[in-house]
PDB file of N, CA and C in Angstrom:
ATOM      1  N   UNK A   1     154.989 167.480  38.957  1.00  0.00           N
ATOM      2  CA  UNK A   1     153.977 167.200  37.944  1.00  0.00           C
ATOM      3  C   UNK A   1     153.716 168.457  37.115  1.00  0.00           C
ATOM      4  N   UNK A   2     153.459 169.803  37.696  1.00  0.00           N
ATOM      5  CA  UNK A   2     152.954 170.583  36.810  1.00  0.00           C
ATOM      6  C   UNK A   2     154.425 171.103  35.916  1.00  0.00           C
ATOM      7  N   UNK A   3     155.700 171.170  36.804  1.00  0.00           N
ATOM      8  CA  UNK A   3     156.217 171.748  35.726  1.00  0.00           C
ATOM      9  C   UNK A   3     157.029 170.424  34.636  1.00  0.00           C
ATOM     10  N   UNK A   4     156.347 169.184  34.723  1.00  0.00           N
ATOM     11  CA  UNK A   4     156.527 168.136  33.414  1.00  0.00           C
ATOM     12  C   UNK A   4     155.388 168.881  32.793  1.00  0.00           C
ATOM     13  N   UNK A   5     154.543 168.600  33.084  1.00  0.00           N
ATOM     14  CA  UNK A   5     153.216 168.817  31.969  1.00  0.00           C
ATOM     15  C   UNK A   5     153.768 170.416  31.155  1.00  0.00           C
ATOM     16  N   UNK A   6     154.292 171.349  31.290  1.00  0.00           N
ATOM     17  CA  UNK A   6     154.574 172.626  31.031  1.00  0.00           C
ATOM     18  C   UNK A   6     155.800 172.283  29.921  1.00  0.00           C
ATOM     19  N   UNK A   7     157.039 171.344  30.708  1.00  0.00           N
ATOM     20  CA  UNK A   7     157.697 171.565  29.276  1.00  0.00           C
ATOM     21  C   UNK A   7     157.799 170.692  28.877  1.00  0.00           C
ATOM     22  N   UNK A   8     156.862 168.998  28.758  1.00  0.00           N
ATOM     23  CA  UNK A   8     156.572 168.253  27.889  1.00  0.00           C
ATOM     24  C   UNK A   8     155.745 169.425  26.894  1.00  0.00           C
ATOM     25  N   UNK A   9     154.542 170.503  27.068  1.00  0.00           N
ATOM     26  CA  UNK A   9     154.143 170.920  25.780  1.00  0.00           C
ATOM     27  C   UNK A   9     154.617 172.187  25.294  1.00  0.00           C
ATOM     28  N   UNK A  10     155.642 172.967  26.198  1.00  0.00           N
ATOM     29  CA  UNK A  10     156.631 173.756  25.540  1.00  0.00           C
ATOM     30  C   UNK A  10     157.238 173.304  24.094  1.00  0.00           C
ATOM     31  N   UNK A  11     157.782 171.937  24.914  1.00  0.00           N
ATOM     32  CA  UNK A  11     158.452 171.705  23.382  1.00  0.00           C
ATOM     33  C   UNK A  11     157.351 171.109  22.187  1.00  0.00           C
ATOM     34  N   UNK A  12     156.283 170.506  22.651  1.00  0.00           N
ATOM     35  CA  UNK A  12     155.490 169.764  21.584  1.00  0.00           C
ATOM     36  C   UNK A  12     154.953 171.545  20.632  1.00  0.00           C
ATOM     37  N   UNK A  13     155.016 172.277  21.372  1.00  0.00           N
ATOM     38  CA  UNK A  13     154.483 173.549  20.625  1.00  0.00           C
ATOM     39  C   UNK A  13     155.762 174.813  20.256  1.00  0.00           C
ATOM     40  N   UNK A  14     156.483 174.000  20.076  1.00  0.00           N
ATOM     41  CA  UNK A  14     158.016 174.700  19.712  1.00  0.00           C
ATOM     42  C   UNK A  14     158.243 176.279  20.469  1.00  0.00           C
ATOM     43  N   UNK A  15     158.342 176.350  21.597  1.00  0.00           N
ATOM     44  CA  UNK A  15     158.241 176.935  22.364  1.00  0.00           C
ATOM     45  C   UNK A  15     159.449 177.206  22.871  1.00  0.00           C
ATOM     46  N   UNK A  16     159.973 178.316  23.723  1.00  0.00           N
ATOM     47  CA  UNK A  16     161.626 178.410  23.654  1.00  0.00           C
ATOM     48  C   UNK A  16     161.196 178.877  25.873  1.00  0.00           C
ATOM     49  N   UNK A  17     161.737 178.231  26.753  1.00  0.00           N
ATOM     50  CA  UNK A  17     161.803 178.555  27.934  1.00  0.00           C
ATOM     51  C   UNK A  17     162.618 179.443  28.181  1.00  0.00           C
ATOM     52  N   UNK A  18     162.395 180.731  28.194  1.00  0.00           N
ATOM     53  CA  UNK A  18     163.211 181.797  28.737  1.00  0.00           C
ATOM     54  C   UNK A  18     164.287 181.653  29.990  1.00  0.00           C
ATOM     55  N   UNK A  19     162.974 181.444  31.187  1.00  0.00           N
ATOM     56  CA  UNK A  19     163.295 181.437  32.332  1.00  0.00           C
ATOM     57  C   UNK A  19     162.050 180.759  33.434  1.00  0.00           C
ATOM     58  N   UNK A  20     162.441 180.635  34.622  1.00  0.00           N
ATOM     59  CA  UNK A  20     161.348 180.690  35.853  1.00  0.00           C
ATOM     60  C   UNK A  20     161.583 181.476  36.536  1.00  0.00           C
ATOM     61  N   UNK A  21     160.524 181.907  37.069  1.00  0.00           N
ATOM     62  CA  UNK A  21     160.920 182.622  38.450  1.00  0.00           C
ATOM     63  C   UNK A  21     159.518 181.924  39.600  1.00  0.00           C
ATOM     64  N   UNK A  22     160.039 181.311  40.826  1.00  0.00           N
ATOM     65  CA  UNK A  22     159.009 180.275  41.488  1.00  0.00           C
ATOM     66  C   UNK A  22     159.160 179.370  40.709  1.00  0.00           C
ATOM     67  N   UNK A  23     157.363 179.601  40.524  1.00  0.00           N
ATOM     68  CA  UNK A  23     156.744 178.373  39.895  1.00  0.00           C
ATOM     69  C   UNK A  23     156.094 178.992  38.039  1.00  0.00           C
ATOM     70  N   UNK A  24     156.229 179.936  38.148  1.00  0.00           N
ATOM     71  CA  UNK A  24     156.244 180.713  36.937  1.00  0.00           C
ATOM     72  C   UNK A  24     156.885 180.359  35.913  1.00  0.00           C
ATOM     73  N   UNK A  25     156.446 180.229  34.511  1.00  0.00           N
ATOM     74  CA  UNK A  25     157.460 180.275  33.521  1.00  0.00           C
ATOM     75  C   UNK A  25     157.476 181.764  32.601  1.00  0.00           C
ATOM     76  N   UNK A  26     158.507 181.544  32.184  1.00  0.00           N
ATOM     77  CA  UNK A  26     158.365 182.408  30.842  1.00  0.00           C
ATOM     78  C   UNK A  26     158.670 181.962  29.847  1.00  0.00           C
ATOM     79  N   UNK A  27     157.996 181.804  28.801  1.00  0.00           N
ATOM     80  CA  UNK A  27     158.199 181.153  27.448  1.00  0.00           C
ATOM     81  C   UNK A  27     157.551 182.410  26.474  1.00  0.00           C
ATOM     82  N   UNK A  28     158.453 181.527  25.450  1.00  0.00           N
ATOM     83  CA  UNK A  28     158.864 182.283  24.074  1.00  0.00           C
ATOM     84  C   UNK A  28     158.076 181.497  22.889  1.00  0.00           C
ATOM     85  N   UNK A  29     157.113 182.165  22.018  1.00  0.00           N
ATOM     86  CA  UNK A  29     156.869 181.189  20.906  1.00  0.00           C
ATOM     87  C   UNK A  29     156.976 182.369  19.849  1.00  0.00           C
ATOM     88  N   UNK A  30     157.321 181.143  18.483  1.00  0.00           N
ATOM     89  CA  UNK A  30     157.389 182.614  17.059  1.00  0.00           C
ATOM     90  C   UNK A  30     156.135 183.147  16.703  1.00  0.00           C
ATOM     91  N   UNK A  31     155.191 182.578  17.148  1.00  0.00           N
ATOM     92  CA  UNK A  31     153.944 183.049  16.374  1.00  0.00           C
ATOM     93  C   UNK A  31     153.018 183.137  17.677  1.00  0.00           C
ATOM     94  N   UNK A  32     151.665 184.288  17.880  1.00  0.00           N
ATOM     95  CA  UNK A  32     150.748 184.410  18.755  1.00  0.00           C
ATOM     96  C   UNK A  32     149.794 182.401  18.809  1.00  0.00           C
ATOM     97  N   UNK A  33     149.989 182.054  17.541  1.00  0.00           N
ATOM     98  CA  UNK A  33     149.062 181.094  17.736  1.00  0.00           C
ATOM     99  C   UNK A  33     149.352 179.989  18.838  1.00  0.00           C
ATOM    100  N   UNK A  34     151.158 180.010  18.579  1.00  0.00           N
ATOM    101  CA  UNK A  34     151.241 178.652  18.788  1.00  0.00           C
ATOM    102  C   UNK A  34     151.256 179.090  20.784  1.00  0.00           C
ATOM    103  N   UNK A  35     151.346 180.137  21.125  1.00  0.00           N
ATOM    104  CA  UNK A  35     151.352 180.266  22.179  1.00  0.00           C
ATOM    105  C   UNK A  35     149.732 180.432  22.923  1.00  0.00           C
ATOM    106  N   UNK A  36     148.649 180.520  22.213  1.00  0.00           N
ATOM    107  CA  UNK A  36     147.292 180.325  22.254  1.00  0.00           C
ATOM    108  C   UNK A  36     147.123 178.873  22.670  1.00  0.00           C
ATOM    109  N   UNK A  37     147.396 178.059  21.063  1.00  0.00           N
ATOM    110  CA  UNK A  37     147.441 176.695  21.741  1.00  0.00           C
ATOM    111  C   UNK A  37     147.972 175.985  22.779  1.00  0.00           C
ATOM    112  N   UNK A  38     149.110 176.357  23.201  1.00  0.00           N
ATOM    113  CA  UNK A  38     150.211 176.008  24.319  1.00  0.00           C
ATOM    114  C   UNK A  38     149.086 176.232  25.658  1.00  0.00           C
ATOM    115  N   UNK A  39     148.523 177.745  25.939  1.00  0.00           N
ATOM    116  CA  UNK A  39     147.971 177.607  26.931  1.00  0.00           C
ATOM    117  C   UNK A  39     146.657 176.938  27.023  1.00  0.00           C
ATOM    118  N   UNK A  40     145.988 176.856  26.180  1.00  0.00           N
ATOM    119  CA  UNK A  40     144.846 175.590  25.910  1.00  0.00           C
ATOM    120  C   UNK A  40     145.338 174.586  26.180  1.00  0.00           C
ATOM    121  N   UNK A  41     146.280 174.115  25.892  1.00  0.00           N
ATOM    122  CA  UNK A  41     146.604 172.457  25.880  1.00  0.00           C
ATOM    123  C   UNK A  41     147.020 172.336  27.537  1.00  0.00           C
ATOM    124  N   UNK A  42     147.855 173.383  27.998  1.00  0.00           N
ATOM    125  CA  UNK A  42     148.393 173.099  29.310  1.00  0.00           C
ATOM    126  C   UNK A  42     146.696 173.137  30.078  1.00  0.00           C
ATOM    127  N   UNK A  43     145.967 173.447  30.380  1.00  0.00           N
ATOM    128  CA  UNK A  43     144.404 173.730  31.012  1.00  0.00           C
ATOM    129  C   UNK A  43     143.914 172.260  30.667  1.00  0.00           C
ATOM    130  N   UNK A  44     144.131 171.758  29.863  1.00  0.00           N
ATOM    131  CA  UNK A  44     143.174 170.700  29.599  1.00  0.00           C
ATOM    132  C   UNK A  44     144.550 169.282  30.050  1.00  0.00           C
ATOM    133  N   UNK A  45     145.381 169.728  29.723  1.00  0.00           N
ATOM    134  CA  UNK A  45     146.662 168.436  30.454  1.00  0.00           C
ATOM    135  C   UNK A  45     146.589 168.681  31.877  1.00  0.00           C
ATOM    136  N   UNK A  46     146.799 169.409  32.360  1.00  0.00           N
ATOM    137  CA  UNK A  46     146.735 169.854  33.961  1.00  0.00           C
ATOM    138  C   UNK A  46     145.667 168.847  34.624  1.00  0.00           C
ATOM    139  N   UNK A  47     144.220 168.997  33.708  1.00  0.00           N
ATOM    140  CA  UNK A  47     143.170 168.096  34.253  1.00  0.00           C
ATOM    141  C   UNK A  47     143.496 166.362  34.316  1.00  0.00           C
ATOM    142  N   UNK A  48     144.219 166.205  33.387  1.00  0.00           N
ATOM    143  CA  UNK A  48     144.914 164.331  33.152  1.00  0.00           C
ATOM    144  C   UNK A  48     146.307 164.547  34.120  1.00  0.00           C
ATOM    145  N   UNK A  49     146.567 165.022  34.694  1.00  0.00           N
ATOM    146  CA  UNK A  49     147.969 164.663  35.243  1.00  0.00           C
ATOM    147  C   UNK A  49     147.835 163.564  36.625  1.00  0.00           C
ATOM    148  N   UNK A  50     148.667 163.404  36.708  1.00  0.00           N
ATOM    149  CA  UNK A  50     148.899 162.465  37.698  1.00  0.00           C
ATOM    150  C   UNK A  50     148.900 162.599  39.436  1.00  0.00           C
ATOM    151  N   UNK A  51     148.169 163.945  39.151  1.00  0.00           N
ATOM    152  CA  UNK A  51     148.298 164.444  40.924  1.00  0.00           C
ATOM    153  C   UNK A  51     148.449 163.518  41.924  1.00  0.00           C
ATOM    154  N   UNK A  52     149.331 163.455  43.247  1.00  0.00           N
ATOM    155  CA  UNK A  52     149.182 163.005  43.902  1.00  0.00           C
ATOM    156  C   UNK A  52     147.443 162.851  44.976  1.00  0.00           C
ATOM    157  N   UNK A  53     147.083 161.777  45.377  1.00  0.00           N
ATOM    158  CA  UNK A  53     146.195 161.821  46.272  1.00  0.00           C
ATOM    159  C   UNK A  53     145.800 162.534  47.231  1.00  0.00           C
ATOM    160  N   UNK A  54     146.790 163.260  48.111  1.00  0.00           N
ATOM    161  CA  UNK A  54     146.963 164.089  48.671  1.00  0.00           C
ATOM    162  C   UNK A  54     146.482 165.625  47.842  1.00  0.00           C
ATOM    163  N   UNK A  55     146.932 166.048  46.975  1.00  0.00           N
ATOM    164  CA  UNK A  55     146.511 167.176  46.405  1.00  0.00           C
ATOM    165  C   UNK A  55     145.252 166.874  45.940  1.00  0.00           C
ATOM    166  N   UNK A  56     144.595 165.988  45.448  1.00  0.00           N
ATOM    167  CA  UNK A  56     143.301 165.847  45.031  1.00  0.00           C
ATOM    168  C   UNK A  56     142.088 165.640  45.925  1.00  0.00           C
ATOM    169  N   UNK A  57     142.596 165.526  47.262  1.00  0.00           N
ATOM    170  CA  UNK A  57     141.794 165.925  48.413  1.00  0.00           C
ATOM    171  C   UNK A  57     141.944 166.973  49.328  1.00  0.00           C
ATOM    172  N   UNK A  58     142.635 168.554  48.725  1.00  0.00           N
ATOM    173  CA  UNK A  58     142.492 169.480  49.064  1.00  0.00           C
ATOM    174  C   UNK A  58     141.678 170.187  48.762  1.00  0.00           C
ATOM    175  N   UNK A  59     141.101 171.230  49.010  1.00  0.00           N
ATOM    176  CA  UNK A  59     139.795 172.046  48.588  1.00  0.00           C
ATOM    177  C   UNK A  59     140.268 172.070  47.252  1.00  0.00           C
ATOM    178  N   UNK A  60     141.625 172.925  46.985  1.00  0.00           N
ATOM    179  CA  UNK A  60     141.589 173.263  45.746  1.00  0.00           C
ATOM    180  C   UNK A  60     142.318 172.458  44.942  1.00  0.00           C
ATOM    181  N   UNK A  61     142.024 170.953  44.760  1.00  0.00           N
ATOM    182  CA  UNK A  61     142.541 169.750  44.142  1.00  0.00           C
ATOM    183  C   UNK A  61     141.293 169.138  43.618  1.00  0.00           C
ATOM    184  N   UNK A  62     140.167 169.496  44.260  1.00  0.00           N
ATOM    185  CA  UNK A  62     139.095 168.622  43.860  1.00  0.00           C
ATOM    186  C   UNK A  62     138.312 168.750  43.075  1.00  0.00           C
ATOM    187  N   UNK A  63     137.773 167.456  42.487  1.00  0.00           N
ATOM    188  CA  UNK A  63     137.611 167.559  40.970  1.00  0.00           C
ATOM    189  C   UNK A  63     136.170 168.276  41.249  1.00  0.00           C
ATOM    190  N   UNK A  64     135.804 169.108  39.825  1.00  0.00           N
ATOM    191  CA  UNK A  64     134.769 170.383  39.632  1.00  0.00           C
ATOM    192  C   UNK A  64     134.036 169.386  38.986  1.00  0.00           C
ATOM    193  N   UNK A  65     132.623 169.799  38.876  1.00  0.00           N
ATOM    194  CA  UNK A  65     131.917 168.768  37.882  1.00  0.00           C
ATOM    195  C   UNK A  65     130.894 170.475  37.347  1.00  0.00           C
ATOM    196  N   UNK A  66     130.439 169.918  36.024  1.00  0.00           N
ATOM    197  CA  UNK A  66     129.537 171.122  35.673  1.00  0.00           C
ATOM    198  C   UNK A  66     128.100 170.553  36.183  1.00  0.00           C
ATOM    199  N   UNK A  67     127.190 171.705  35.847  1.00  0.00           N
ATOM    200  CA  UNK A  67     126.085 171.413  35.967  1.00  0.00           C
ATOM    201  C   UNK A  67     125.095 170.114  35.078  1.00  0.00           C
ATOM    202  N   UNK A  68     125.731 170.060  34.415  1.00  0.00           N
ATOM    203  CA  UNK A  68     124.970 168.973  33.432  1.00  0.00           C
ATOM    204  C   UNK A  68     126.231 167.446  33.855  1.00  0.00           C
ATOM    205  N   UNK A  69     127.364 167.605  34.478  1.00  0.00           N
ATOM    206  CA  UNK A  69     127.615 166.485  34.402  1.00  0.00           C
ATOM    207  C   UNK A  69     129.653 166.520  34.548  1.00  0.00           C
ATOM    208  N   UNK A  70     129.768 167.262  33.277  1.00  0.00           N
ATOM    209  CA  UNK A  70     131.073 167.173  32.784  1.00  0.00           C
ATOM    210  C   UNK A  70     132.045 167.356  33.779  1.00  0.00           C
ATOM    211  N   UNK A  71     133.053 167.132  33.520  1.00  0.00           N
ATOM    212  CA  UNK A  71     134.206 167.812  34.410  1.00  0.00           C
ATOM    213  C   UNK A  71     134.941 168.909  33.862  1.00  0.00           C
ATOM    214  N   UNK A  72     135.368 169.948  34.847  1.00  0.00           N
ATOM    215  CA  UNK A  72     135.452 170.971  34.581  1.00  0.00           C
ATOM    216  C   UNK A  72     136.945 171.159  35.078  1.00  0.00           C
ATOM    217  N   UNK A  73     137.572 170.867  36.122  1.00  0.00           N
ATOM    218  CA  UNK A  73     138.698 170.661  36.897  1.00  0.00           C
ATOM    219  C   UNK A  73     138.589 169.665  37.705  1.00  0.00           C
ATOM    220  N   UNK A  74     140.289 169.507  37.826  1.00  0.00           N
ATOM    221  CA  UNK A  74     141.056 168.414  38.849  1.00  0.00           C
ATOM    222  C   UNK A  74     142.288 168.922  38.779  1.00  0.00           C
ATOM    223  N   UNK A  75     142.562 168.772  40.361  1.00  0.00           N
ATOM    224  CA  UNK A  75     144.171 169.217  40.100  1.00  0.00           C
ATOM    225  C   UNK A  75     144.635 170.721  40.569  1.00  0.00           C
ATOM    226  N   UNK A  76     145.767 171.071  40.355  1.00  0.00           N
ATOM    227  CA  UNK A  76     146.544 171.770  40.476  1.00  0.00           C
ATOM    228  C   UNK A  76     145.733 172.797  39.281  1.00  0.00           C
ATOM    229  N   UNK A  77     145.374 174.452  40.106  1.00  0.00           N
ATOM    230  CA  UNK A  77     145.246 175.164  38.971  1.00  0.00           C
ATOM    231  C   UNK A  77     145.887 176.130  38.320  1.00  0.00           C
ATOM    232  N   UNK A  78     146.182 176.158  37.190  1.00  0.00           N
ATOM    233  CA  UNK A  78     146.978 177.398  36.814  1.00  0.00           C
ATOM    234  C   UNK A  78     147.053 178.604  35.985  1.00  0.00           C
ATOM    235  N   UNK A  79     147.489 179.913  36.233  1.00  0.00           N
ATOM    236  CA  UNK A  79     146.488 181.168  35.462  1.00  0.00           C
ATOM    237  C   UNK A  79     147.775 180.884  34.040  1.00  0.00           C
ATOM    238  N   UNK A  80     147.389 181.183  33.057  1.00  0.00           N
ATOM    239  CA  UNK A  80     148.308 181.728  32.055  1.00  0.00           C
ATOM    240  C   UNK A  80     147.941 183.388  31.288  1.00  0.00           C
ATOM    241  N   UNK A  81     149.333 183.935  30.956  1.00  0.00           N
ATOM    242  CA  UNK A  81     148.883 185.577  30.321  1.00  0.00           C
ATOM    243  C   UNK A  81     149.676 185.013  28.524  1.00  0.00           C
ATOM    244  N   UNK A  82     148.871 186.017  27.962  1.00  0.00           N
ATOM    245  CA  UNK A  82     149.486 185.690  26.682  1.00  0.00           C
ATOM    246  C   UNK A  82     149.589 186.695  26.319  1.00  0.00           C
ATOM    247  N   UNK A  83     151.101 187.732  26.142  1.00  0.00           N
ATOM    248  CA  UNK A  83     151.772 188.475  25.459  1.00  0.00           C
ATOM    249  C   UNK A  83     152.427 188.856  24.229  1.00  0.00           C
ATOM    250  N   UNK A  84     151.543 189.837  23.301  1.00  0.00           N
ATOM    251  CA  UNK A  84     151.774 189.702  21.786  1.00  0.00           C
ATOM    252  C   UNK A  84     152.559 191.077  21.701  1.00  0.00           C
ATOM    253  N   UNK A  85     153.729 190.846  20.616  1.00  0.00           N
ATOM    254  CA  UNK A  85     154.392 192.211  20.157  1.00  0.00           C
ATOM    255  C   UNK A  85     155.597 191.656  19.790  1.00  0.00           C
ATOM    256  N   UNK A  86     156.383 192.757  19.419  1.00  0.00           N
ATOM    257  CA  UNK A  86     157.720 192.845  19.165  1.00  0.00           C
ATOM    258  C   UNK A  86     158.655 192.840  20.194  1.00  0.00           C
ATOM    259  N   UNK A  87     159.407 191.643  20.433  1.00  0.00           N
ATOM    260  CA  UNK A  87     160.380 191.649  21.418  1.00  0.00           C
ATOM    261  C   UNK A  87     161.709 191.959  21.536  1.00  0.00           C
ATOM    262  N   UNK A  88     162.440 192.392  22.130  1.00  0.00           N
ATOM    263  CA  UNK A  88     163.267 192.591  22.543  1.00  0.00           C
ATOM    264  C   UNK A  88     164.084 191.846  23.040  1.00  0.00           C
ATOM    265  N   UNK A  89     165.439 190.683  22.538  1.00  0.00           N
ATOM    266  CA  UNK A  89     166.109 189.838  22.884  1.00  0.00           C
ATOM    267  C   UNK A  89     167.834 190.727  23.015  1.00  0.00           C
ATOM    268  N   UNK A  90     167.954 189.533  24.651  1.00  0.00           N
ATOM    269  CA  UNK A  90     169.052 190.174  24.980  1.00  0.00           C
ATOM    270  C   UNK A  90     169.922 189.019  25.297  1.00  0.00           C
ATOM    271  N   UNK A  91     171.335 188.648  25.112  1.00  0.00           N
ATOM    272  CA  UNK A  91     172.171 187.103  25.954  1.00  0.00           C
ATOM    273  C   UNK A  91     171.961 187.288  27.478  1.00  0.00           C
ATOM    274  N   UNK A  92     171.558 187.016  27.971  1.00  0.00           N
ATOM    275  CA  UNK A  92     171.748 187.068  29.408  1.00  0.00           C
ATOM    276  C   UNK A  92     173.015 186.618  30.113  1.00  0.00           C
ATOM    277  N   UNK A  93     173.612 188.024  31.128  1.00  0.00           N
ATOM    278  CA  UNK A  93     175.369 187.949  31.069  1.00  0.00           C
ATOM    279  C   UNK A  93     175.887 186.580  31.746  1.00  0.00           C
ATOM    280  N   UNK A  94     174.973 186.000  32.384  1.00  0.00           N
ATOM    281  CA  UNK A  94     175.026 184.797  33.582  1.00  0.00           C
ATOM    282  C   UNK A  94     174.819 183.547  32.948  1.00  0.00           C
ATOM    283  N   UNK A  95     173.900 183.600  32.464  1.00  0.00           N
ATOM    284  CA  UNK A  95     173.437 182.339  31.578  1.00  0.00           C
ATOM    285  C   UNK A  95     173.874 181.824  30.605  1.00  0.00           C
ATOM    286  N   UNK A  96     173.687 183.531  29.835  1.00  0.00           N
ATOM    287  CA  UNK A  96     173.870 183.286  28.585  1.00  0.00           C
ATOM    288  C   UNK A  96     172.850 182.597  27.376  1.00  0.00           C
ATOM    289  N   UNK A  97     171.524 182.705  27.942  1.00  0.00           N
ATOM    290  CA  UNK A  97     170.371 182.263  27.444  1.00  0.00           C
ATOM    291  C   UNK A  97     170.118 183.370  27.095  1.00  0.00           C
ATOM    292  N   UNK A  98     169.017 183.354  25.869  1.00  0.00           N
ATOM    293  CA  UNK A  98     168.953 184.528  25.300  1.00  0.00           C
ATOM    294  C   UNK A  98     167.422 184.809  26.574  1.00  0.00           C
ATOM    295  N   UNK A  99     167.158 186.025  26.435  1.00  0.00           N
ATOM    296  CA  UNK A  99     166.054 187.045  27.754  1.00  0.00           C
ATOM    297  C   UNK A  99     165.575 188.093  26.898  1.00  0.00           C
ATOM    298  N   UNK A 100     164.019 187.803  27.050  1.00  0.00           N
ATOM    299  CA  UNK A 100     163.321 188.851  26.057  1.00  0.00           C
ATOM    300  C   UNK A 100     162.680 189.614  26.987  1.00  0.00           C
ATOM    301  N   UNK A 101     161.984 190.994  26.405  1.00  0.00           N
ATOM    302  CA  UNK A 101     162.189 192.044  27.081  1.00  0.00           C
ATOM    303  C   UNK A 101     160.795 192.811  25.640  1.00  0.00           C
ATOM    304  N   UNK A 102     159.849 193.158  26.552  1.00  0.00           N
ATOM    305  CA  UNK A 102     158.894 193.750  25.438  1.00  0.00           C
ATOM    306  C   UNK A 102     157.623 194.385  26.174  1.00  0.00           C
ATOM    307  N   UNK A 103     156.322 194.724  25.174  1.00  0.00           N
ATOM    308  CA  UNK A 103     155.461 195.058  25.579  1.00  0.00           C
ATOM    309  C   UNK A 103     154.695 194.080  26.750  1.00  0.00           C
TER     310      UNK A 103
END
């Protein structure tokens, strides 16, 4: 589930998948914004996904409610970093996918 929800909106936010490592991604976008939105959208899709039953009755599956009401989480949670600068692209000798490399 989480890594559909990740590159169903990779691509909706034209987003380029580097690599994984785990459960980690690394993605590539041309502009700071669209990678702003990307991690907004994944935080708020994460909450609609389809978790199994089982994960939604683990401590850390269960749904958050705020103080006034709302919901706040459900699900699977996940941190995102957002990295701005000039990158550094390389072919990667194995792959052959291109592998960026920066601040």
């Amino acid at each position: 589930v989480h890594n559909e929800v990740i590159r169903k909106l990779i691509r909706a936010h034209e987003g380029y998948e580097v690599k994984t490592i785990g459960d980690s991604f690394f993605v590539a976008f041309t502009c700071p914004t669209s990678a702003v939105l990307f991690a907004a959208q994944v935080q708020l899709d994460m909450m609609d996904a389809p978790w199994p039953e089982s994960l939604l009755d683990l401590p850390d599956g269960l749904e958050e409610a705020s103080p006034s009401g709302g919901l706040l989480w459900r699900g699977l949670r996940v941190r995102i970093g957002v990295h701005v600068g000039e990158a550094k692209v390389e072919v990667h000798r194995e792959t052959l996918k291109a592998d960026y490399f920066g601040p």
